[in-house]
C-alpha atoms as a PDB file:
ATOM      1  CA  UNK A   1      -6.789  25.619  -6.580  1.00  0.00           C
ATOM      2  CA  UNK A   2      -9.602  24.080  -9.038  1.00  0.00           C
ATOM      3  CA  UNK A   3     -12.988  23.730  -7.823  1.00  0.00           C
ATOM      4  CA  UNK A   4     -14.595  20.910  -8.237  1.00  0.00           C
ATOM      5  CA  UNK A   5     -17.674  21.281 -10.236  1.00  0.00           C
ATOM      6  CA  UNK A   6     -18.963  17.480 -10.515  1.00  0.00           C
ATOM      7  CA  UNK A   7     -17.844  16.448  -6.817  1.00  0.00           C
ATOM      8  CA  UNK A   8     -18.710  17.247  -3.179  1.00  0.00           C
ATOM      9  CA  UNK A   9     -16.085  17.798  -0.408  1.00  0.00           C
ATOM     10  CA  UNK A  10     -16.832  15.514   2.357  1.00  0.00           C
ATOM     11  CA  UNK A  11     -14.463  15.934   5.963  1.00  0.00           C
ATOM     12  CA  UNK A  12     -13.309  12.861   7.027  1.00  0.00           C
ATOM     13  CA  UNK A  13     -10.802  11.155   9.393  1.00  0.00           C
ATOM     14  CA  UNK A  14      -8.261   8.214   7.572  1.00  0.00           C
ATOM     15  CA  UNK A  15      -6.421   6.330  10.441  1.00  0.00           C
ATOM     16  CA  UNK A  16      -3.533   4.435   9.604  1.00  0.00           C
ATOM     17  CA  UNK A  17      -1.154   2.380  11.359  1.00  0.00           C
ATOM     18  CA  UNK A  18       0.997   4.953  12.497  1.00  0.00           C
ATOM     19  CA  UNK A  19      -1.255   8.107  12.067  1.00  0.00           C
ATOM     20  CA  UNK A  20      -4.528   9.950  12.424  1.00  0.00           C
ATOM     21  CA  UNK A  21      -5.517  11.799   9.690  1.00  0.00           C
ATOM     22  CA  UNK A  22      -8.214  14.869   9.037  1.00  0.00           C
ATOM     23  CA  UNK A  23      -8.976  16.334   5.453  1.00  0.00           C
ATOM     24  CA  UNK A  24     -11.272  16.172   2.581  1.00  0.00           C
ATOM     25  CA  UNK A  25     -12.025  13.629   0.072  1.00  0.00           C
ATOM     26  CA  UNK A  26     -14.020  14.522  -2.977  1.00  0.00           C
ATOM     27  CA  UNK A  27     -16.872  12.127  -4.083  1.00  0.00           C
ATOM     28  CA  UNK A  28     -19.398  12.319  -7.164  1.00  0.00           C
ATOM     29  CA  UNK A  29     -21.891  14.753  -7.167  1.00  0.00           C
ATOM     30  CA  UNK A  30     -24.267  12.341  -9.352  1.00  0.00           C
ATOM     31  CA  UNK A  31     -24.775   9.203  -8.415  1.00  0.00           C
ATOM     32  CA  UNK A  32     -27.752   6.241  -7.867  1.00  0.00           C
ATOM     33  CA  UNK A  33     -26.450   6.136  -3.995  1.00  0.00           C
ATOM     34  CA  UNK A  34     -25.295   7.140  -0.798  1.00  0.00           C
ATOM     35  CA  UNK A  35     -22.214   5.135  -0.702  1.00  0.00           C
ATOM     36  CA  UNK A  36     -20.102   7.789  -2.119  1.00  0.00           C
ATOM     37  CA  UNK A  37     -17.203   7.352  -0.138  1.00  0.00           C
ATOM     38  CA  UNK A  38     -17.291   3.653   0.322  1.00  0.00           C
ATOM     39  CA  UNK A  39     -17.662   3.800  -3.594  1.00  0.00           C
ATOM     40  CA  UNK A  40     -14.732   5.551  -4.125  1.00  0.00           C
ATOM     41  CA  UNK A  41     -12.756   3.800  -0.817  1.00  0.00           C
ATOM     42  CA  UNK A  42     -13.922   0.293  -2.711  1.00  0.00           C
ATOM     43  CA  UNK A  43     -12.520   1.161  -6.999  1.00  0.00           C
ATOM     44  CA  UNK A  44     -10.024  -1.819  -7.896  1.00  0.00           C
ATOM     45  CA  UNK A  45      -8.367   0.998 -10.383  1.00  0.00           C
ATOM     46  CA  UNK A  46      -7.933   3.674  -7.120  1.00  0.00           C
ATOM     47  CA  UNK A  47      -4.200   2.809  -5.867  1.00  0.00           C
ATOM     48  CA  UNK A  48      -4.434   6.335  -3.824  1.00  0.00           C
ATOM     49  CA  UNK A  49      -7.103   8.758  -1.950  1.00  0.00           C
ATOM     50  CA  UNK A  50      -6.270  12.022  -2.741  1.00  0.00           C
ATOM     51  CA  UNK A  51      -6.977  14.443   0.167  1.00  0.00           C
ATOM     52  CA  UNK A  52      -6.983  18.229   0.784  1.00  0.00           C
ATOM     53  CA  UNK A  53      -6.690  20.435   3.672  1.00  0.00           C
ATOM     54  CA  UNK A  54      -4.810  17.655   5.260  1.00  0.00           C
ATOM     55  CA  UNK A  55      -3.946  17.380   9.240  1.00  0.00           C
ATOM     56  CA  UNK A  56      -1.703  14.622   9.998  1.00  0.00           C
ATOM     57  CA  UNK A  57      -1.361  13.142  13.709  1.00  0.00           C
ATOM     58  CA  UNK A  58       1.784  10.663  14.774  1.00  0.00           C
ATOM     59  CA  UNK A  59       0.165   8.668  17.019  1.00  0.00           C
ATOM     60  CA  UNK A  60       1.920   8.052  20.304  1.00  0.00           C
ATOM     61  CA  UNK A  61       3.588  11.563  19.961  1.00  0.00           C
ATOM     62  CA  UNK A  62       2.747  14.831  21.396  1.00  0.00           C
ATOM     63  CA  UNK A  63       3.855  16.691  18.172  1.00  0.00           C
ATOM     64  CA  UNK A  64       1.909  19.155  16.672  1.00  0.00           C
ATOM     65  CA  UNK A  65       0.138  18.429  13.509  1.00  0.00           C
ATOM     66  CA  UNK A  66       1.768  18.443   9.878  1.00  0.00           C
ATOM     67  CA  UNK A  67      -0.485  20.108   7.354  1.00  0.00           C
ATOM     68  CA  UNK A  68      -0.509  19.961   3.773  1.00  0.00           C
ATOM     69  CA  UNK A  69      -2.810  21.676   1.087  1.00  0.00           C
ATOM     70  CA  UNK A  70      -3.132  18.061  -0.932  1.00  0.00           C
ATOM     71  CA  UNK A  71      -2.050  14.380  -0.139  1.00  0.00           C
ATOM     72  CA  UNK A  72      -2.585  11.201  -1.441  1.00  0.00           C
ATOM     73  CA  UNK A  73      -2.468   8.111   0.770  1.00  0.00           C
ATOM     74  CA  UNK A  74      -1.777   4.631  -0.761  1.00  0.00           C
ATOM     75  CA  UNK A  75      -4.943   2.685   0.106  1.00  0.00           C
ATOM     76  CA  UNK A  76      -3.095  -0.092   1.171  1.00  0.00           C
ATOM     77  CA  UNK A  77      -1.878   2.022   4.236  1.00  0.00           C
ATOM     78  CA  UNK A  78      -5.556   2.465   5.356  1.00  0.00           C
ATOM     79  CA  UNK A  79      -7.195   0.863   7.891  1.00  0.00           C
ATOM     80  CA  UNK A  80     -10.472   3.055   8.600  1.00  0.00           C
ATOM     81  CA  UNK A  81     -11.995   6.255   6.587  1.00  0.00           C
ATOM     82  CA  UNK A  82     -14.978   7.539   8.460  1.00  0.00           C
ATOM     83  CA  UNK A  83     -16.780  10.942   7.522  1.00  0.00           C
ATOM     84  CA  UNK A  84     -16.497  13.352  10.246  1.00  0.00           C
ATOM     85  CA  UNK A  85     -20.064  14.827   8.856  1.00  0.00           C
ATOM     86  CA  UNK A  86     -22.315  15.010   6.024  1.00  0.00           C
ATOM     87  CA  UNK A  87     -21.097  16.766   2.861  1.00  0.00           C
ATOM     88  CA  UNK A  88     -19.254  20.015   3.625  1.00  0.00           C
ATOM     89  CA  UNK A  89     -21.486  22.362   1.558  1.00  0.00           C
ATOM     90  CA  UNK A  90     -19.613  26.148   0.850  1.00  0.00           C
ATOM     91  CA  UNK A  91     -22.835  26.721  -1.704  1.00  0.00           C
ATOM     92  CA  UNK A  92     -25.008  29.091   0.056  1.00  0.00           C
ATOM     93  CA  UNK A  93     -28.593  29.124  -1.623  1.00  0.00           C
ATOM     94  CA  UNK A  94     -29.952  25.692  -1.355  1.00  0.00           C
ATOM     95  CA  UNK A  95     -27.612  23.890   0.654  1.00  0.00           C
ATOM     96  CA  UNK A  96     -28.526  26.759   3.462  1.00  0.00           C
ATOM     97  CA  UNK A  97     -32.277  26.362   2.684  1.00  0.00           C
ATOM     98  CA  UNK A  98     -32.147  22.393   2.603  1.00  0.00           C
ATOM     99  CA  UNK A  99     -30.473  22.626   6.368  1.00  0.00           C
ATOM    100  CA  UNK A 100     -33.233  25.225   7.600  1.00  0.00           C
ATOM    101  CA  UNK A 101     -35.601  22.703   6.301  1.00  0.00           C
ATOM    102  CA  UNK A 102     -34.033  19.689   7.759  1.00  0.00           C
ATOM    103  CA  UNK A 103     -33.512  21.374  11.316  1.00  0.00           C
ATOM    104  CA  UNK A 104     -37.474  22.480  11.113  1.00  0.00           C
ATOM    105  CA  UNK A 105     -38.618  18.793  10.264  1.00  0.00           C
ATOM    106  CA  UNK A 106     -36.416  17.817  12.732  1.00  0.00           C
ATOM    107  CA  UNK A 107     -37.713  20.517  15.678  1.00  0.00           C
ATOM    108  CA  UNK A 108     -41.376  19.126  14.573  1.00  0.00           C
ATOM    109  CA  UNK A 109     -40.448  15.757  15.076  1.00  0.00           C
ATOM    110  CA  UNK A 110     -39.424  15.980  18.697  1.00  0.00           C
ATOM    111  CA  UNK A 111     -42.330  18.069  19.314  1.00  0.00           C
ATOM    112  CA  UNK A 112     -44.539  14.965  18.393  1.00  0.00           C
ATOM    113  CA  UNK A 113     -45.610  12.598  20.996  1.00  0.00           C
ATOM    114  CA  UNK A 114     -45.431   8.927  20.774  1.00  0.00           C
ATOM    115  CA  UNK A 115     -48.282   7.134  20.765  1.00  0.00           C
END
């Protein structure tokens, strides 16, 4: 599979009428904002969201999940795309220190007191 040099993989869950839906989208790695995926969800010339690592659910079934490597849904099929978390980094060296550094600043803030 390609890696994709000029996007980042974000997790997210698509539900449908019929089905729940886990994978990855990929968004732009430069841009002005931080409506990536709303960006992409939101392009008059996007007729399908390509997604990877896919899990499909049937709803109202107590199969087990179909997966597929890459699938693209037809837009007008979705009802919701929400990002199960932030950007899925696999980078090591500054997405790990950027976390450590978040998580620290975060620590410090519930140490503080309010006033």
């Amino acid at each position: 599979m390609a890696k994709h040099i000029d996007t980042i993989p974000v997790e997210v869950n698509i539900l449908t009428v019929d089905h729940d839906i886990k994978g990855t989208v990929h968004v732009a790695k430069y841009t002005n904002s931080n409506r990536d995926l709303t960006d992409l969800l939101n392009d008059k010339e996007r007729r399908f969201l390509a997604v990877t690592n896919v899990e499909i659910y049937a709803k109202n079934s107590n199969m087990p999940p179909r997966r597929y490597n890459f699938l693209e849904i037809h837009m007008d099929y979705i009802l919701l795309v929400h990002p199960t978390t932030q950007a899925v980094f696999k980078e090591t060296g500054k997405a790990q220190e950027d976390i450590a550094r978040f998580r620290e600043l975060r620590y410090k803030l519930g140490q503080t007191k309010p006033f």
